[in-house]
C-alpha atoms as a PDB file:
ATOM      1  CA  UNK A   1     -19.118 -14.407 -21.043  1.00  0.00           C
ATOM      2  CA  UNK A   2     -15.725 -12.478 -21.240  1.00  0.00           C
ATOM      3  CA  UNK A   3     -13.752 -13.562 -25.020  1.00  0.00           C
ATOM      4  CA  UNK A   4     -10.449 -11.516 -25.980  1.00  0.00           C
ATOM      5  CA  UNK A   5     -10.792 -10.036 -29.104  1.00  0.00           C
ATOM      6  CA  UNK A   6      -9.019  -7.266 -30.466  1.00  0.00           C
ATOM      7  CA  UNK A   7      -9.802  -3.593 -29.374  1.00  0.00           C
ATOM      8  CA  UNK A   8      -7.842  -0.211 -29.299  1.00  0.00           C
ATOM      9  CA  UNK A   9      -4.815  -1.942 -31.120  1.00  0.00           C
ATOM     10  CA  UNK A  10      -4.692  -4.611 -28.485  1.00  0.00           C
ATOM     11  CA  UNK A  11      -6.184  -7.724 -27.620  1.00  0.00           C
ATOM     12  CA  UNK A  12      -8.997  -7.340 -24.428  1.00  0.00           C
ATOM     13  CA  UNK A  13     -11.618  -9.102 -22.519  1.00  0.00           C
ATOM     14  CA  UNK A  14     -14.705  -7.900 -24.287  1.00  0.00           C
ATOM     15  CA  UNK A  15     -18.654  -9.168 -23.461  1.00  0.00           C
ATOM     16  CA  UNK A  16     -19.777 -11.400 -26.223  1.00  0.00           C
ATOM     17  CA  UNK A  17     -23.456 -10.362 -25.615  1.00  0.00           C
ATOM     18  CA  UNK A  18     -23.613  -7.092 -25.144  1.00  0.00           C
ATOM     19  CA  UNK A  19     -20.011  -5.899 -26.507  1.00  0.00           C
ATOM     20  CA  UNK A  20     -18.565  -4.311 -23.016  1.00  0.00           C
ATOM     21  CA  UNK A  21     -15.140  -3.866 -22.978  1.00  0.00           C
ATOM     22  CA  UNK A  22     -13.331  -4.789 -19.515  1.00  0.00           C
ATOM     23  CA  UNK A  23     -10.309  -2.211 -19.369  1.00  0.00           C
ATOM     24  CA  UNK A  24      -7.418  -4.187 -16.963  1.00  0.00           C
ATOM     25  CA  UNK A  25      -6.032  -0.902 -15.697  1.00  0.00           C
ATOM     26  CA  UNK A  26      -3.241  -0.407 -13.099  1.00  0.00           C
ATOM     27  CA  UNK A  27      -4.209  -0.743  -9.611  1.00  0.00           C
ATOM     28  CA  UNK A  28      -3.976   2.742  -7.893  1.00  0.00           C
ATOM     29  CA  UNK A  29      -1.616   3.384  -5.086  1.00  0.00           C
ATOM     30  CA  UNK A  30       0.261   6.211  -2.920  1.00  0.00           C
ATOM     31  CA  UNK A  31       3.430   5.926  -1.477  1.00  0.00           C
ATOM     32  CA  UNK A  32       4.734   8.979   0.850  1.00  0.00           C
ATOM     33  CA  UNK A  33       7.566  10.300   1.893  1.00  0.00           C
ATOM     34  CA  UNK A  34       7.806  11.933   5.517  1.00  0.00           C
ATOM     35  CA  UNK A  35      11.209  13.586   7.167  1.00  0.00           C
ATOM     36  CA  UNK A  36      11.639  14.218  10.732  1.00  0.00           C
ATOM     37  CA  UNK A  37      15.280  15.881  11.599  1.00  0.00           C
ATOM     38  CA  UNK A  38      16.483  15.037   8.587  1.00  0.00           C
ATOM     39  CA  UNK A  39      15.567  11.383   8.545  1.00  0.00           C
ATOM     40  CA  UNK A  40      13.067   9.301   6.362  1.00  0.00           C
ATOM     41  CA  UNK A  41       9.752   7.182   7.889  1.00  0.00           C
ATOM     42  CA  UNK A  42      10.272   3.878   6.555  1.00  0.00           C
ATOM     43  CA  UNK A  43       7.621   0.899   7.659  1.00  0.00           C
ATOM     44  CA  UNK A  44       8.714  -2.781   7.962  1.00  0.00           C
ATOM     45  CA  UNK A  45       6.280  -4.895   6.214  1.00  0.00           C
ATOM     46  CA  UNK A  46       4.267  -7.862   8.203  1.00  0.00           C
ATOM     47  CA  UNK A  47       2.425  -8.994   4.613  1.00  0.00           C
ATOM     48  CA  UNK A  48       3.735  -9.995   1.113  1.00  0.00           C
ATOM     49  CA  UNK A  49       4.833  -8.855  -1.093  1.00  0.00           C
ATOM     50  CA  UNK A  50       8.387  -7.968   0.852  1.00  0.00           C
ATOM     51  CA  UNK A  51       7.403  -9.639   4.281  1.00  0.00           C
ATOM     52  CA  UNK A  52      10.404  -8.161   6.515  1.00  0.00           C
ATOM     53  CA  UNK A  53      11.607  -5.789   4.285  1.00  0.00           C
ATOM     54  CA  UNK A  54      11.026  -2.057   4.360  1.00  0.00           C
ATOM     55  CA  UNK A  55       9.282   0.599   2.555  1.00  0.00           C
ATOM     56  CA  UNK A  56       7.840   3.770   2.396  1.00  0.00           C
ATOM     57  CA  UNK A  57       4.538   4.060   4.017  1.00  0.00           C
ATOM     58  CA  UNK A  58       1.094   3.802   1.577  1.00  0.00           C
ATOM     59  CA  UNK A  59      -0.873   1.352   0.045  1.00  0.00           C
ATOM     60  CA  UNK A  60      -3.840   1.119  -2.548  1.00  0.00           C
ATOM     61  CA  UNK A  61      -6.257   3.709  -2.979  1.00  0.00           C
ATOM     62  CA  UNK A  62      -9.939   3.127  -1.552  1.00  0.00           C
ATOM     63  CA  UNK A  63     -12.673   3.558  -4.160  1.00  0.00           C
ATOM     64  CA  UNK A  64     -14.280   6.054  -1.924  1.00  0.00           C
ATOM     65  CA  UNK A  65     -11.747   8.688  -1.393  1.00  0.00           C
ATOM     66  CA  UNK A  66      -9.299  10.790  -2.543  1.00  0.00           C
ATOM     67  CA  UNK A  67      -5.088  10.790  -3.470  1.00  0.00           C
ATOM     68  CA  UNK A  68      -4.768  12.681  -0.591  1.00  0.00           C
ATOM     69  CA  UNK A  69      -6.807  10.976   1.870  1.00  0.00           C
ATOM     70  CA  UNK A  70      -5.560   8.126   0.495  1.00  0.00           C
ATOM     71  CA  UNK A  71      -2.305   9.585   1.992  1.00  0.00           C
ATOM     72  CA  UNK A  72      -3.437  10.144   4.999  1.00  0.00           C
ATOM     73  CA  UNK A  73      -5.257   6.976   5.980  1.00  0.00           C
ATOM     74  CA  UNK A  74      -2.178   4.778   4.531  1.00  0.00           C
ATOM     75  CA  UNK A  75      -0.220   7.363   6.755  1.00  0.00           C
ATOM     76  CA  UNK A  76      -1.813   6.931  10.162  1.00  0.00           C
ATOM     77  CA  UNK A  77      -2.534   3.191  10.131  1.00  0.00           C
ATOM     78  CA  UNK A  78       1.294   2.464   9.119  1.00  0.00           C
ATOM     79  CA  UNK A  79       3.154   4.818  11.805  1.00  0.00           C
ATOM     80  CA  UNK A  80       0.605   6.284  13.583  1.00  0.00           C
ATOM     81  CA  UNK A  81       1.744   9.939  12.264  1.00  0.00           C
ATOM     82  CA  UNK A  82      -1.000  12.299  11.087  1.00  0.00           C
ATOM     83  CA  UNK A  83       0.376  14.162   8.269  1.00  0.00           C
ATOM     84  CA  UNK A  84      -0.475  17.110   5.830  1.00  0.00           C
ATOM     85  CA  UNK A  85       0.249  16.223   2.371  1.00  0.00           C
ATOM     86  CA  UNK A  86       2.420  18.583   0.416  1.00  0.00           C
ATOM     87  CA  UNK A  87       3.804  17.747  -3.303  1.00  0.00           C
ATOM     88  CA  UNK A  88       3.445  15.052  -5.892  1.00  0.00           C
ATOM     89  CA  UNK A  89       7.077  13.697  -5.729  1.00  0.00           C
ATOM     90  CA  UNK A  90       6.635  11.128  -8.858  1.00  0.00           C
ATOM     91  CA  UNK A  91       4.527   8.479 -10.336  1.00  0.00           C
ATOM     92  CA  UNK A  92       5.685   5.374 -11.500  1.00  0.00           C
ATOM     93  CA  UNK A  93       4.171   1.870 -12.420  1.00  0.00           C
ATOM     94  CA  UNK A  94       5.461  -0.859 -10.888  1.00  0.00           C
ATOM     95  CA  UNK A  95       4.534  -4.987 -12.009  1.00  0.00           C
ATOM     96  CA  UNK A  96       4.020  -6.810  -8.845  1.00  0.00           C
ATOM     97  CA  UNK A  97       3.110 -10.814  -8.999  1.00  0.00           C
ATOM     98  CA  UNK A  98       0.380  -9.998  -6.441  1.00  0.00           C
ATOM     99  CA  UNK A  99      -1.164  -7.444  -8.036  1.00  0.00           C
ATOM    100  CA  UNK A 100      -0.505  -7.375 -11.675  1.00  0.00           C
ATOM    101  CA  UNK A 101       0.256  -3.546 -13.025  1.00  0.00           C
ATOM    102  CA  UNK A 102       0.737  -1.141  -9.871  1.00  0.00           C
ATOM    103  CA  UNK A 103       0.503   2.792 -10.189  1.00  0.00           C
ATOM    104  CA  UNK A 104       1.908   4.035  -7.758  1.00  0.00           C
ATOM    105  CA  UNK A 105       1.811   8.350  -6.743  1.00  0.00           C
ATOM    106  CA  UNK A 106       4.461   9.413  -4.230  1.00  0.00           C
ATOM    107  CA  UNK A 107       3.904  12.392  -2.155  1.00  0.00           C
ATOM    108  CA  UNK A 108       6.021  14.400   0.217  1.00  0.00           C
ATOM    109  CA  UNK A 109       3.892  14.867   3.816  1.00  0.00           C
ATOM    110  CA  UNK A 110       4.913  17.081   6.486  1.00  0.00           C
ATOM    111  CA  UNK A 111       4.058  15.445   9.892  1.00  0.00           C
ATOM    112  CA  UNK A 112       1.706  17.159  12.239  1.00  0.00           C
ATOM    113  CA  UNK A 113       0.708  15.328  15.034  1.00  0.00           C
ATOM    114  CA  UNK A 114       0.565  11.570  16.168  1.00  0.00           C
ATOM    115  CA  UNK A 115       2.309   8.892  18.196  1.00  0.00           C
ATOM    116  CA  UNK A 116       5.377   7.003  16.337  1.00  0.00           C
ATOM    117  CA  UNK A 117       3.366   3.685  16.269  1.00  0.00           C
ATOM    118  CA  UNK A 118       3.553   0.676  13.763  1.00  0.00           C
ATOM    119  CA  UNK A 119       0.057  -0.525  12.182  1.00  0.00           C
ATOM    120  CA  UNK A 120      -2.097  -2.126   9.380  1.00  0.00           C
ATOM    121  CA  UNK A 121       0.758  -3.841   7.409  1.00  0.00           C
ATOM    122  CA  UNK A 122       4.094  -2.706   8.907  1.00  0.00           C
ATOM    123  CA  UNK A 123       5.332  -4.295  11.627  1.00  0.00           C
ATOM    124  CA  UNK A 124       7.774  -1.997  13.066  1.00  0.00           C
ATOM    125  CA  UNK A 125       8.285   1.885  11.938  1.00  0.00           C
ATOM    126  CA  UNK A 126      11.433   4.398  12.412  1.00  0.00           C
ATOM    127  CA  UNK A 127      13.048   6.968  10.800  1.00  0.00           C
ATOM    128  CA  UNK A 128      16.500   6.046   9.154  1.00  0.00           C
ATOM    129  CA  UNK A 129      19.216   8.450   8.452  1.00  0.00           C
ATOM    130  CA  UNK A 130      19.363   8.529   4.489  1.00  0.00           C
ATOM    131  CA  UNK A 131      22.725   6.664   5.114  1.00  0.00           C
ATOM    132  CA  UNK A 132      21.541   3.647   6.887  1.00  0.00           C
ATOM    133  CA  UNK A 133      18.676   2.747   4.743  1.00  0.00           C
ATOM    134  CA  UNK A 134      17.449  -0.871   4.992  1.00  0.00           C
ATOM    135  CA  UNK A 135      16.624  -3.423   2.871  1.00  0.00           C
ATOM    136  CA  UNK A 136      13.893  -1.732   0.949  1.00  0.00           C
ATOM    137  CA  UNK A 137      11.152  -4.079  -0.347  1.00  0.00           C
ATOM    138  CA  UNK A 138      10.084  -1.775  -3.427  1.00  0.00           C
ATOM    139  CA  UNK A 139      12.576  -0.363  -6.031  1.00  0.00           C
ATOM    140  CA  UNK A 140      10.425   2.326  -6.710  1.00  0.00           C
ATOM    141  CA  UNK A 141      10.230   3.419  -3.320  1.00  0.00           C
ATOM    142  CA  UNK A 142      13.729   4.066  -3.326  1.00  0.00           C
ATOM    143  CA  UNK A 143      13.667   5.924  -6.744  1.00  0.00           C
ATOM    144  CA  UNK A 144      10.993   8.196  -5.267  1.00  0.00           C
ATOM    145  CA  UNK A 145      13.107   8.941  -2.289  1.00  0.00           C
ATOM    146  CA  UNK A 146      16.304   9.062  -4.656  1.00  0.00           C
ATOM    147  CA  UNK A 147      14.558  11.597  -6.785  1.00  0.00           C
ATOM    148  CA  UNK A 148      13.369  13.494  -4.006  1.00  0.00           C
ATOM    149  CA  UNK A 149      17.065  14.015  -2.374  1.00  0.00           C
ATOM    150  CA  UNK A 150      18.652  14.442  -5.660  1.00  0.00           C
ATOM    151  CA  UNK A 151      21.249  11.790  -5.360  1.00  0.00           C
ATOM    152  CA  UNK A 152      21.914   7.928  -5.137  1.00  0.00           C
ATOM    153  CA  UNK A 153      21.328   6.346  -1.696  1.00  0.00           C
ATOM    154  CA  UNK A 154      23.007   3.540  -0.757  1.00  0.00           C
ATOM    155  CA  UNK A 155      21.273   0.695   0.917  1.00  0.00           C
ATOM    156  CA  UNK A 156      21.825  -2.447   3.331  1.00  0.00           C
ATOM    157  CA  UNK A 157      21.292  -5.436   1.812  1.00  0.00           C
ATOM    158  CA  UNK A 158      20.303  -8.557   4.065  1.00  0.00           C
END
């Protein structure tokens, strides 16, 4: 039986028989960030959280494999695209209501072969001209893309 005493300066689940203490750590994800002429892969999302909204392509990480497969799994069953990872962009957490505490590793990805083909959670994919970005579901998805063009980019709301 889980009680919540103090540990580490704050107050955790800890086993009353044998003394374990749970950690409730972030939930690990990858976002990525693909260009094709200039323009940015965004995925429009069939699931909560931000059903019909718009986002980077990624997801969680599997327990079995890597940040960068990670990347490319998330990749290919979202658009389709088979892609080469290239760079760690950022790393942010996010809080999501779903999920709880969300970090969340954004890579750049070159594309490299593949069909243009929506998948998995996303319900439609294109590439948007960094001027006529959509809705996009997750602020931090537009901070990673923001920080990876250097400038503000304005988005469509509705």
């Amino acid at each position: 039986m889980l009680a919540i005493l103090p540990r580490d300066g704050r107050r955790r689940p800890v086993c009353s028989a044998c003394g374990f203490v749970y950690y409730v750590n972030p939930v690990p994800s990858i976002a990525a960030i693909l260009f094709r002429e200039g323009r940015v892969c965004l995925v429009k999302r069939n699931i909560e959280p931000g059903l019909g909204l718009w986002s980077l392509p990624g997801g969680f990480i599997e327990e079995d494999e890597t940040v960068e497969d990670a990347v490319l799994r998330e990749v290919e069953e979202e658009t389709g695209l088979l892609c080469k990872p290239q760079k760690l962009v950022d790393m942010r957490t996010m809080i999501s209501a779903y999920y709880g505490s969300i970090l969340v590793l954004c890579f750049l990805a070159e594309v490299v072969n593949g069909e243009l083909k929506a998948g998995g959670d996303a319900d439609e994919v294109r590439f948007f001209d960094l001027n006529d970005i959509p809705e996009i579901a997750f602020d931090v998805h537009l901070r990673f893309l923001e920080k990876y063009v250097g400038h503000i980019i304005p988005v469509k709301s509705g």
